[in-house]
PDB file of N, CA and C in Angstrom:
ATOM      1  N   UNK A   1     -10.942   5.420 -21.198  1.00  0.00           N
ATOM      2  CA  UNK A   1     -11.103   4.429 -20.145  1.00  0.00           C
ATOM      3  C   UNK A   1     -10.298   4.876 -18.925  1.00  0.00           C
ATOM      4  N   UNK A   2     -10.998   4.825 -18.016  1.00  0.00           N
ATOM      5  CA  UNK A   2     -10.327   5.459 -16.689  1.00  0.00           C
ATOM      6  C   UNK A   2      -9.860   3.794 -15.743  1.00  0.00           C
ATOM      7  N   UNK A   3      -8.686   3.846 -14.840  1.00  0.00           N
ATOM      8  CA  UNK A   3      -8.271   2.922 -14.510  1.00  0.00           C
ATOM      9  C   UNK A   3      -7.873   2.648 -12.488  1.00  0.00           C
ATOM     10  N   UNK A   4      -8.320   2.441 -11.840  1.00  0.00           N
ATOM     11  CA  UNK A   4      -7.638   2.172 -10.262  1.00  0.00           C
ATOM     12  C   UNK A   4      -7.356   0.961 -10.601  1.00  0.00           C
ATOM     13  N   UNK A   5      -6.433   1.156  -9.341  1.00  0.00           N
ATOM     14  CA  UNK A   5      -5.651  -0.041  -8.684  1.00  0.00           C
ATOM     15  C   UNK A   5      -5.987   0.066  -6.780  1.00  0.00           C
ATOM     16  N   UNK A   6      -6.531  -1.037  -6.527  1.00  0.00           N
ATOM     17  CA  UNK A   6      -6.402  -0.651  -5.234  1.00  0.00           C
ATOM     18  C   UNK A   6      -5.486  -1.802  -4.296  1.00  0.00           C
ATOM     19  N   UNK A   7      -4.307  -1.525  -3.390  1.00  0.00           N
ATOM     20  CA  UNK A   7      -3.352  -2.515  -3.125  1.00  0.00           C
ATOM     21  C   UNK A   7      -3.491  -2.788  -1.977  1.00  0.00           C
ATOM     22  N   UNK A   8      -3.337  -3.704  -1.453  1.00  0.00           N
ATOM     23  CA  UNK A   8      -3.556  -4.366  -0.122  1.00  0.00           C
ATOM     24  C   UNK A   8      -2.757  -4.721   0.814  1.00  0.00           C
ATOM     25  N   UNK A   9      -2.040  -4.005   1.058  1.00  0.00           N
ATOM     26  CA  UNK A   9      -0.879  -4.461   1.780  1.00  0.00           C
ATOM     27  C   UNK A   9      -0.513  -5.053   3.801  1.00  0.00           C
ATOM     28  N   UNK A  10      -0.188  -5.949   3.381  1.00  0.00           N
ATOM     29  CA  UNK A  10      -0.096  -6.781   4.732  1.00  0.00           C
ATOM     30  C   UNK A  10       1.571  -6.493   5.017  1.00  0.00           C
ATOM     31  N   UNK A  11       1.851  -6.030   6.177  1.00  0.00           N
ATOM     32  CA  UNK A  11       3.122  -5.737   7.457  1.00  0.00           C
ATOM     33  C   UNK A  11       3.601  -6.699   8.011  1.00  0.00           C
ATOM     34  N   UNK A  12       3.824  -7.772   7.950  1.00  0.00           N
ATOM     35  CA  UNK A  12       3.996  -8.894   8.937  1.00  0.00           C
ATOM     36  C   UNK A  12       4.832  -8.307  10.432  1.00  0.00           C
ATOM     37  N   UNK A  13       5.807  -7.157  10.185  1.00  0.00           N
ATOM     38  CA  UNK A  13       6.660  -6.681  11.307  1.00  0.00           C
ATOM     39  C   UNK A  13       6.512  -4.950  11.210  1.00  0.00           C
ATOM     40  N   UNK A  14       5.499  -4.620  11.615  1.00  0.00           N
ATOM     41  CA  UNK A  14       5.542  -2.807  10.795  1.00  0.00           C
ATOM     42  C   UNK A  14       6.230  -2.327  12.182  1.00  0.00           C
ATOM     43  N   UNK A  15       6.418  -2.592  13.215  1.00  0.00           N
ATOM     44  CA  UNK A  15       7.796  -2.202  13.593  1.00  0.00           C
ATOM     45  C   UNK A  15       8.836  -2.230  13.537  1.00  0.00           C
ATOM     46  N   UNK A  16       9.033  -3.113  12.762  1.00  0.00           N
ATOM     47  CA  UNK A  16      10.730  -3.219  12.285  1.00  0.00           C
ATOM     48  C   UNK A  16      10.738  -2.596  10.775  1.00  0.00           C
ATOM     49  N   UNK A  17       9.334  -2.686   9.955  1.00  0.00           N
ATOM     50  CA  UNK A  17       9.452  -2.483   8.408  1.00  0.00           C
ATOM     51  C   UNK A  17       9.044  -1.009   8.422  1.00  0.00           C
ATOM     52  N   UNK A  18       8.252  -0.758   9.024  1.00  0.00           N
ATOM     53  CA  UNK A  18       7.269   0.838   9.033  1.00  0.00           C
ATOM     54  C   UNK A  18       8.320   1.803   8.127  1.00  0.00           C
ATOM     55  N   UNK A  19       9.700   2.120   8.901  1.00  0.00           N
ATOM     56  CA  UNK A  19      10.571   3.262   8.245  1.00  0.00           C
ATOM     57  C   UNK A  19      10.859   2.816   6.759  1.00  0.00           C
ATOM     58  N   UNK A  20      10.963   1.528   6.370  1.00  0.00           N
ATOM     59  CA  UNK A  20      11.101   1.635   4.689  1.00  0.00           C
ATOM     60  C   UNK A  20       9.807   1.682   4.300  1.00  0.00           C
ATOM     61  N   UNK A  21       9.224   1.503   4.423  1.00  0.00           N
ATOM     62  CA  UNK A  21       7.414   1.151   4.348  1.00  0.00           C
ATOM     63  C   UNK A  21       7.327   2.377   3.822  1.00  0.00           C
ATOM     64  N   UNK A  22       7.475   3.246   4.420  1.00  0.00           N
ATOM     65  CA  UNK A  22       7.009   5.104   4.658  1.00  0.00           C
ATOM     66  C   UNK A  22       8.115   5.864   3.353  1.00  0.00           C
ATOM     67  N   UNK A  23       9.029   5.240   3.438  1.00  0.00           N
ATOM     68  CA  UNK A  23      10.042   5.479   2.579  1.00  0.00           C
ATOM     69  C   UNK A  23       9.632   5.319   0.664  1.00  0.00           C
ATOM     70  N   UNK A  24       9.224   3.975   0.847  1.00  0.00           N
ATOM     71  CA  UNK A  24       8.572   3.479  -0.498  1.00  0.00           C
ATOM     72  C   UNK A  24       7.171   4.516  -0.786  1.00  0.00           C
ATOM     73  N   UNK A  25       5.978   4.310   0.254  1.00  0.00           N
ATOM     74  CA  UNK A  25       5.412   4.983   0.090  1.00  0.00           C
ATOM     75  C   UNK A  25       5.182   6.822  -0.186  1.00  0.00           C
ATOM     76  N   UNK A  26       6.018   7.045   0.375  1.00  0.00           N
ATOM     77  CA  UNK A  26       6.331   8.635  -0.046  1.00  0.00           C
ATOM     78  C   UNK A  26       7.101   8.612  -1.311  1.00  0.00           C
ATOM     79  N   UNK A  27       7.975   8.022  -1.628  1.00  0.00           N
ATOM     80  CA  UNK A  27       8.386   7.949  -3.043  1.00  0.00           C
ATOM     81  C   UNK A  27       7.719   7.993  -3.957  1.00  0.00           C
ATOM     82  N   UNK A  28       6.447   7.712  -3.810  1.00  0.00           N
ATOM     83  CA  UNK A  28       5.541   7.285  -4.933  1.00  0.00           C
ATOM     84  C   UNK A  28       4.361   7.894  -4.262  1.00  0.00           C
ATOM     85  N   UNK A  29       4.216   8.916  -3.791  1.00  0.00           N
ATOM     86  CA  UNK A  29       3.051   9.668  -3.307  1.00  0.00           C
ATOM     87  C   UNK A  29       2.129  10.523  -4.479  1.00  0.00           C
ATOM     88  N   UNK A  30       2.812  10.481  -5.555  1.00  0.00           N
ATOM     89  CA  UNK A  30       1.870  10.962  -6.557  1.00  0.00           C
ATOM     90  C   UNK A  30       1.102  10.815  -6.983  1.00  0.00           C
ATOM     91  N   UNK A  31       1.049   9.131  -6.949  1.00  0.00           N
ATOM     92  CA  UNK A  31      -0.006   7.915  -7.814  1.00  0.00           C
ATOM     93  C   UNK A  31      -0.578   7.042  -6.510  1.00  0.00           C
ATOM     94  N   UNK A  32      -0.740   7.845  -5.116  1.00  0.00           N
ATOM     95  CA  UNK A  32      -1.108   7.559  -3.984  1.00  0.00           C
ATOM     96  C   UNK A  32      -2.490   8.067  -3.615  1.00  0.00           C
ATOM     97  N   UNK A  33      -3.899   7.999  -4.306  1.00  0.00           N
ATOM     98  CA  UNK A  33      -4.653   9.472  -4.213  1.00  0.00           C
ATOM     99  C   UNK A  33      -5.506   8.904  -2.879  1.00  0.00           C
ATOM    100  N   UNK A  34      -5.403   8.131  -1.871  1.00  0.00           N
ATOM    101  CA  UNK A  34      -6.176   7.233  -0.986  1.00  0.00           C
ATOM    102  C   UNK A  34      -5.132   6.779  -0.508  1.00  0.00           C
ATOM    103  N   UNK A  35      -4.742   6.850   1.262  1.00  0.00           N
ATOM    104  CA  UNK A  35      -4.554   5.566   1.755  1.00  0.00           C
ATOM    105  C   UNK A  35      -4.895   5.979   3.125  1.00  0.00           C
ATOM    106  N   UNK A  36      -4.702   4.154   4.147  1.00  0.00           N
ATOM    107  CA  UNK A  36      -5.542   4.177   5.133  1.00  0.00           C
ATOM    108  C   UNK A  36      -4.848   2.801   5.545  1.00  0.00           C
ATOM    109  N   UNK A  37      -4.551   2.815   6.908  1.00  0.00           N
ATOM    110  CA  UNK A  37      -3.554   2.127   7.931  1.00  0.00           C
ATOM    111  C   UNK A  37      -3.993   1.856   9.015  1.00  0.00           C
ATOM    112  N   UNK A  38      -4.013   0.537   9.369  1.00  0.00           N
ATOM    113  CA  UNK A  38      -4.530   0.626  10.685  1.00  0.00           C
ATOM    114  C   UNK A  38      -3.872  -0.987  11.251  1.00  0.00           C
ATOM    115  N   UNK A  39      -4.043  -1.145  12.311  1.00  0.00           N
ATOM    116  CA  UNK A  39      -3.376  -2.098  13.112  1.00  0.00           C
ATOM    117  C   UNK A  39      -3.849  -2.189  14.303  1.00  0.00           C
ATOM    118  N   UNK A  40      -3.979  -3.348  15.224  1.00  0.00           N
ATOM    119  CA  UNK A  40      -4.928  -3.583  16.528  1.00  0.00           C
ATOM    120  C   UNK A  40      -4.330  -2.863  17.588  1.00  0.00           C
ATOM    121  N   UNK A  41      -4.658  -2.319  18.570  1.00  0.00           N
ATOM    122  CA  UNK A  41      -4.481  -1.594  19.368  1.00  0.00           C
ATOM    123  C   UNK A  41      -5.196  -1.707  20.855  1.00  0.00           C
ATOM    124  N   UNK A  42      -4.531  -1.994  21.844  1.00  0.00           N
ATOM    125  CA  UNK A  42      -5.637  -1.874  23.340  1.00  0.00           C
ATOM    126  C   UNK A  42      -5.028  -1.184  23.629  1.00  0.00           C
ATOM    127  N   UNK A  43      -5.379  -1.416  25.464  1.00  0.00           N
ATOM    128  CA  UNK A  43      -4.642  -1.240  26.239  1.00  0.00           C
ATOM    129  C   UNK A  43      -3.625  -1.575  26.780  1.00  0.00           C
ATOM    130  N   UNK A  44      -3.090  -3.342  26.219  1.00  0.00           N
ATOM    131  CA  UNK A  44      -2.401  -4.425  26.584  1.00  0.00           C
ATOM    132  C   UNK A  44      -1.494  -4.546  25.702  1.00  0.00           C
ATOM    133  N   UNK A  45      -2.092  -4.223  24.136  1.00  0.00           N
ATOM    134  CA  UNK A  45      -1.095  -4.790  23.304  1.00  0.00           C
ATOM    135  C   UNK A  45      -1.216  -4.077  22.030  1.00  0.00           C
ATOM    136  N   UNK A  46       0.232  -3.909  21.697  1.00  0.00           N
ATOM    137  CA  UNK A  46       0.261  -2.990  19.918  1.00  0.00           C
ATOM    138  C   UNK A  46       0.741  -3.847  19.290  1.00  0.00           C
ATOM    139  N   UNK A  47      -0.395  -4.107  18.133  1.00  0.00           N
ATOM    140  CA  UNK A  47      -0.071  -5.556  17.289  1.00  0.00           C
ATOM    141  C   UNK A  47       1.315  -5.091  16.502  1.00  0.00           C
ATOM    142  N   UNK A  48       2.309  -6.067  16.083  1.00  0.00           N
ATOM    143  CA  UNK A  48       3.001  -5.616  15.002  1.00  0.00           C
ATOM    144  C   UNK A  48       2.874  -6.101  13.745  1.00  0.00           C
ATOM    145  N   UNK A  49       1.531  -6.774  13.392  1.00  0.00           N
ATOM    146  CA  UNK A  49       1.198  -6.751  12.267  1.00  0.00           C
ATOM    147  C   UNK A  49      -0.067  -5.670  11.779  1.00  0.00           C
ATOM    148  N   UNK A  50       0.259  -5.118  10.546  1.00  0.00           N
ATOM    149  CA  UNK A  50      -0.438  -3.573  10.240  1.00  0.00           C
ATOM    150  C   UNK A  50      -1.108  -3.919   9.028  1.00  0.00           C
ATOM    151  N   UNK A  51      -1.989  -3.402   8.706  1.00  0.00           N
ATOM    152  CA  UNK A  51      -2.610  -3.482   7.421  1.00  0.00           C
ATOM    153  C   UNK A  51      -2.808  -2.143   6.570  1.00  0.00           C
ATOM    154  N   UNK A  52      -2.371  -2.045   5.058  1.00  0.00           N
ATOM    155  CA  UNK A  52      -2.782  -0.780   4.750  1.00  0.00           C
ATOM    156  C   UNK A  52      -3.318  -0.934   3.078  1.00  0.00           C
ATOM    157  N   UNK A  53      -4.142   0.370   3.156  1.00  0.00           N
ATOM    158  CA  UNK A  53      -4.585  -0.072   1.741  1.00  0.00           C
ATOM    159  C   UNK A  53      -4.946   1.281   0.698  1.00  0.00           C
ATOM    160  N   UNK A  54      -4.319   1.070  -0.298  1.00  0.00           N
ATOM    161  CA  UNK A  54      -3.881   2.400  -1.080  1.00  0.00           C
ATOM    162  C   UNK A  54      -4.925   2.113  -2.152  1.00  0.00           C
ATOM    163  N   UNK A  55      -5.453   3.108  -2.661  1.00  0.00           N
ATOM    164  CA  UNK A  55      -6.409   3.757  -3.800  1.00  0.00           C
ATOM    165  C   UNK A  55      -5.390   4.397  -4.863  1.00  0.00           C
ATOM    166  N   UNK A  56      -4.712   3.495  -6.111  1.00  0.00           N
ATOM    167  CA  UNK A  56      -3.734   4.642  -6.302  1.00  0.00           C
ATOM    168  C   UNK A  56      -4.855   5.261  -7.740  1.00  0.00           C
ATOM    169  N   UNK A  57      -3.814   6.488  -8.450  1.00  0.00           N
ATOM    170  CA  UNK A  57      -4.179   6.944  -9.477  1.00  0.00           C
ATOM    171  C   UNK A  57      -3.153   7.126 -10.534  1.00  0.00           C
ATOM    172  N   UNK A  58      -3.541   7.655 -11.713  1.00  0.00           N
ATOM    173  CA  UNK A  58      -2.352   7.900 -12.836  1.00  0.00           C
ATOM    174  C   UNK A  58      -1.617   6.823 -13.417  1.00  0.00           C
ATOM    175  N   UNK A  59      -0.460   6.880 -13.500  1.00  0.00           N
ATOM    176  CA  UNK A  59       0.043   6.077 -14.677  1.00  0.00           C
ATOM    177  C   UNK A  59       0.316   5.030 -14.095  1.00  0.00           C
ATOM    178  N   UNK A  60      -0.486   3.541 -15.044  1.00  0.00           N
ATOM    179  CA  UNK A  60       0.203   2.054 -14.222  1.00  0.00           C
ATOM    180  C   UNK A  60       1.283   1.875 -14.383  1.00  0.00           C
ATOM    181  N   UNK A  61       2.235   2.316 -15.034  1.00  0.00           N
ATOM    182  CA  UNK A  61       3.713   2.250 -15.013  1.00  0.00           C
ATOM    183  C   UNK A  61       4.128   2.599 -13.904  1.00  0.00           C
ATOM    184  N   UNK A  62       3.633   3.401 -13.738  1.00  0.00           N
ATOM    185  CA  UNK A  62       4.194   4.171 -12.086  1.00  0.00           C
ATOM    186  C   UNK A  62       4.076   2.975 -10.827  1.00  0.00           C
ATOM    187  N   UNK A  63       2.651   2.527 -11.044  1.00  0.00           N
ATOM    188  CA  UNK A  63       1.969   1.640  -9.938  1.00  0.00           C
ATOM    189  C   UNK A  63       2.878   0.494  -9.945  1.00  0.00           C
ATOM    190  N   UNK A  64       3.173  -0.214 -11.071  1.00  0.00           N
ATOM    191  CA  UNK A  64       4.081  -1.287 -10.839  1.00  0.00           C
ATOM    192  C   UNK A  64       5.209  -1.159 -10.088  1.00  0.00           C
ATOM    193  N   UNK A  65       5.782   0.169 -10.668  1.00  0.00           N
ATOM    194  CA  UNK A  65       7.207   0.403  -9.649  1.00  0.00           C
ATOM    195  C   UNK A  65       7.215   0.792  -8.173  1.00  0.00           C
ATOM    196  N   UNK A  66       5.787   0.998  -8.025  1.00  0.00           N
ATOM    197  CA  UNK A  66       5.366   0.913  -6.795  1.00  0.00           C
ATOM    198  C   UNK A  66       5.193   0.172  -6.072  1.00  0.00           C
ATOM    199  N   UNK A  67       4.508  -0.835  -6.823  1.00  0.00           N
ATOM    200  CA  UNK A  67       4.342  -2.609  -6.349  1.00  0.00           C
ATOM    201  C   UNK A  67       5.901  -3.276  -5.906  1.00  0.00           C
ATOM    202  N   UNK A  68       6.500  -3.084  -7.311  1.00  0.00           N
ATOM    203  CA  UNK A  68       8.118  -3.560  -7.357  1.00  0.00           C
ATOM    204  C   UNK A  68       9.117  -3.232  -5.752  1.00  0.00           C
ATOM    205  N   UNK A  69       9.116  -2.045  -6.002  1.00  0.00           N
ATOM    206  CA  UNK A  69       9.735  -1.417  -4.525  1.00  0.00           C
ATOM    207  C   UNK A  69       9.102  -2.083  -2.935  1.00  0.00           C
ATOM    208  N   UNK A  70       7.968  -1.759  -2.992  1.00  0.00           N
ATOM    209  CA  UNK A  70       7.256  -3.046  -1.882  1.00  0.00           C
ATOM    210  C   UNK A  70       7.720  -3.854  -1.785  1.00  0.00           C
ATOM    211  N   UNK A  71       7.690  -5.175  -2.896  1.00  0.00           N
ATOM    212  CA  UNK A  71       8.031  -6.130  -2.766  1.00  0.00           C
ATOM    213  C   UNK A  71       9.622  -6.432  -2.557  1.00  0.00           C
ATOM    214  N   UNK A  72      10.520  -5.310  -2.250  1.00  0.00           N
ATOM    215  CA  UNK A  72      11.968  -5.320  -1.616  1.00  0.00           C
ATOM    216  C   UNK A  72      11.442  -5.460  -0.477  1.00  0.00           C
ATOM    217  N   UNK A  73      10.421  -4.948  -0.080  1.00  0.00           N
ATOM    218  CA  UNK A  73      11.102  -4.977   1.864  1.00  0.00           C
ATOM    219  C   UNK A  73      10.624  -6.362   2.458  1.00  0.00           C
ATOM    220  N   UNK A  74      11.142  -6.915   3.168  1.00  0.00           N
ATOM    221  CA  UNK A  74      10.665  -8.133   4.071  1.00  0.00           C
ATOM    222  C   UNK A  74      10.115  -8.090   4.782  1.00  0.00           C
ATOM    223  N   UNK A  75       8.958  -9.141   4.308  1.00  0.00           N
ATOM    224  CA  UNK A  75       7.489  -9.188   5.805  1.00  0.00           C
ATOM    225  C   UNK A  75       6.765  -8.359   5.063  1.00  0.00           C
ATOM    226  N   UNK A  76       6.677  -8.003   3.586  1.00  0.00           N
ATOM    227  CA  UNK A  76       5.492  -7.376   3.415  1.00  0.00           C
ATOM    228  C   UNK A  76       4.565  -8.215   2.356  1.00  0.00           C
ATOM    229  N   UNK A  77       3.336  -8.565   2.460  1.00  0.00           N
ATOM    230  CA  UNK A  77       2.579  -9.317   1.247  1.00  0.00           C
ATOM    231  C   UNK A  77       1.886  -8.254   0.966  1.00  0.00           C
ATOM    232  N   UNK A  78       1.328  -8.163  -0.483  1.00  0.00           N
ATOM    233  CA  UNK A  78       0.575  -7.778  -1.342  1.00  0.00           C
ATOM    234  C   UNK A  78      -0.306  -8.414  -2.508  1.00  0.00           C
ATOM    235  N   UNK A  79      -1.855  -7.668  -2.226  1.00  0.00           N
ATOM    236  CA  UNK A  79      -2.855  -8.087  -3.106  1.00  0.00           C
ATOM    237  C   UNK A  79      -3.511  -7.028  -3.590  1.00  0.00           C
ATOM    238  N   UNK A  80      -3.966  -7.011  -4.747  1.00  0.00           N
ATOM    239  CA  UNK A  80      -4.506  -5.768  -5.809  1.00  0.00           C
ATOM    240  C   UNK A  80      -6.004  -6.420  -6.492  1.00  0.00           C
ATOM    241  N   UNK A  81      -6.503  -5.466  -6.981  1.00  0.00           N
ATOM    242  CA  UNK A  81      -7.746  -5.259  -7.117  1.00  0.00           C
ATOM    243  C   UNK A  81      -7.471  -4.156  -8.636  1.00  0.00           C
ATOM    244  N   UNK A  82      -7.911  -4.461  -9.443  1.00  0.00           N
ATOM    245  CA  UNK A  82      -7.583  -3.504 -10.240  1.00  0.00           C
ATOM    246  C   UNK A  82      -9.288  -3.382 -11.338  1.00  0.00           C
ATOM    247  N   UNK A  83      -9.727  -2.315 -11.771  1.00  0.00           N
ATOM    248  CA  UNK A  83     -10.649  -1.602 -11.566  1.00  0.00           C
ATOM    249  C   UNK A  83     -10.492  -0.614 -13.590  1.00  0.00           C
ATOM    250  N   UNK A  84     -11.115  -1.207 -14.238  1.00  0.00           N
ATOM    251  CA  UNK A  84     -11.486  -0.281 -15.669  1.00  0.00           C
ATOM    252  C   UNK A  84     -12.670  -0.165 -15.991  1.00  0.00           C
ATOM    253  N   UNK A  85     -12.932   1.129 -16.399  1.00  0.00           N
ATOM    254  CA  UNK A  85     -14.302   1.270 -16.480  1.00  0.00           C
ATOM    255  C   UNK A  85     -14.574   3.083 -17.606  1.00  0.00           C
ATOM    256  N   UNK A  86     -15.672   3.572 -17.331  1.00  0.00           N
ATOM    257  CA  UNK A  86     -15.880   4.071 -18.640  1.00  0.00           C
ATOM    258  C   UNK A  86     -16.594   5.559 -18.024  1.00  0.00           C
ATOM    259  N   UNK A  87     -16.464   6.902 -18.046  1.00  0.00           N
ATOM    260  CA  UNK A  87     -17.663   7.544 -17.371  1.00  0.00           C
ATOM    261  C   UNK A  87     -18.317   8.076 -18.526  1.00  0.00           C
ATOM    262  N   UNK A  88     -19.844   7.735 -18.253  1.00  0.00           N
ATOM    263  CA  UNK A  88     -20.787   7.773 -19.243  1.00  0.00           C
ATOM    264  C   UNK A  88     -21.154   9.711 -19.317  1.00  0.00           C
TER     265      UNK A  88
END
């Protein structure tokens, strides 16, 4: 049985959070096989709320402590999607 997790993560301040953000996330870049960031942008205004959303892989042990560490920094929410299935 093969397994994703895909996590959803909401920034409430990714200018003030971004450097631990990046911190957590590189820590755990192994079980990272997807991600993708984005946040509103003009000409007028750089939102400081960011959205990002990771595809991880490998061991869910890993993923939790991944989750876990997130959930230290302030201003960040998280939602998951988690994904078992079979290749025929």
């Amino acid at each position: 049985m093969q397994q994703t997790m895909i996590l959803g993560i909401l920034v409430f301040d990714r200018i003030k959070e971004a450097g631990r953000t990046q911190e957590v996330l590189s820590k755990h870049a192994d079980v990272i096989r997807t991600r993708l960031g984005f946040h509103e942008l003009s000409d007028t205004v750089c939102s400081r709320v960011g959205t990002i959303v990771l595809v991880l892989q490998g061991d869910p042990v890993k993923w939790q402590q991944l989750e876990e560490d997130l959930a230290q920094i302030g201003g960040v929410e998280i939602k998951k999607i988690h994904f078992d299935y079979m290749f025929k």
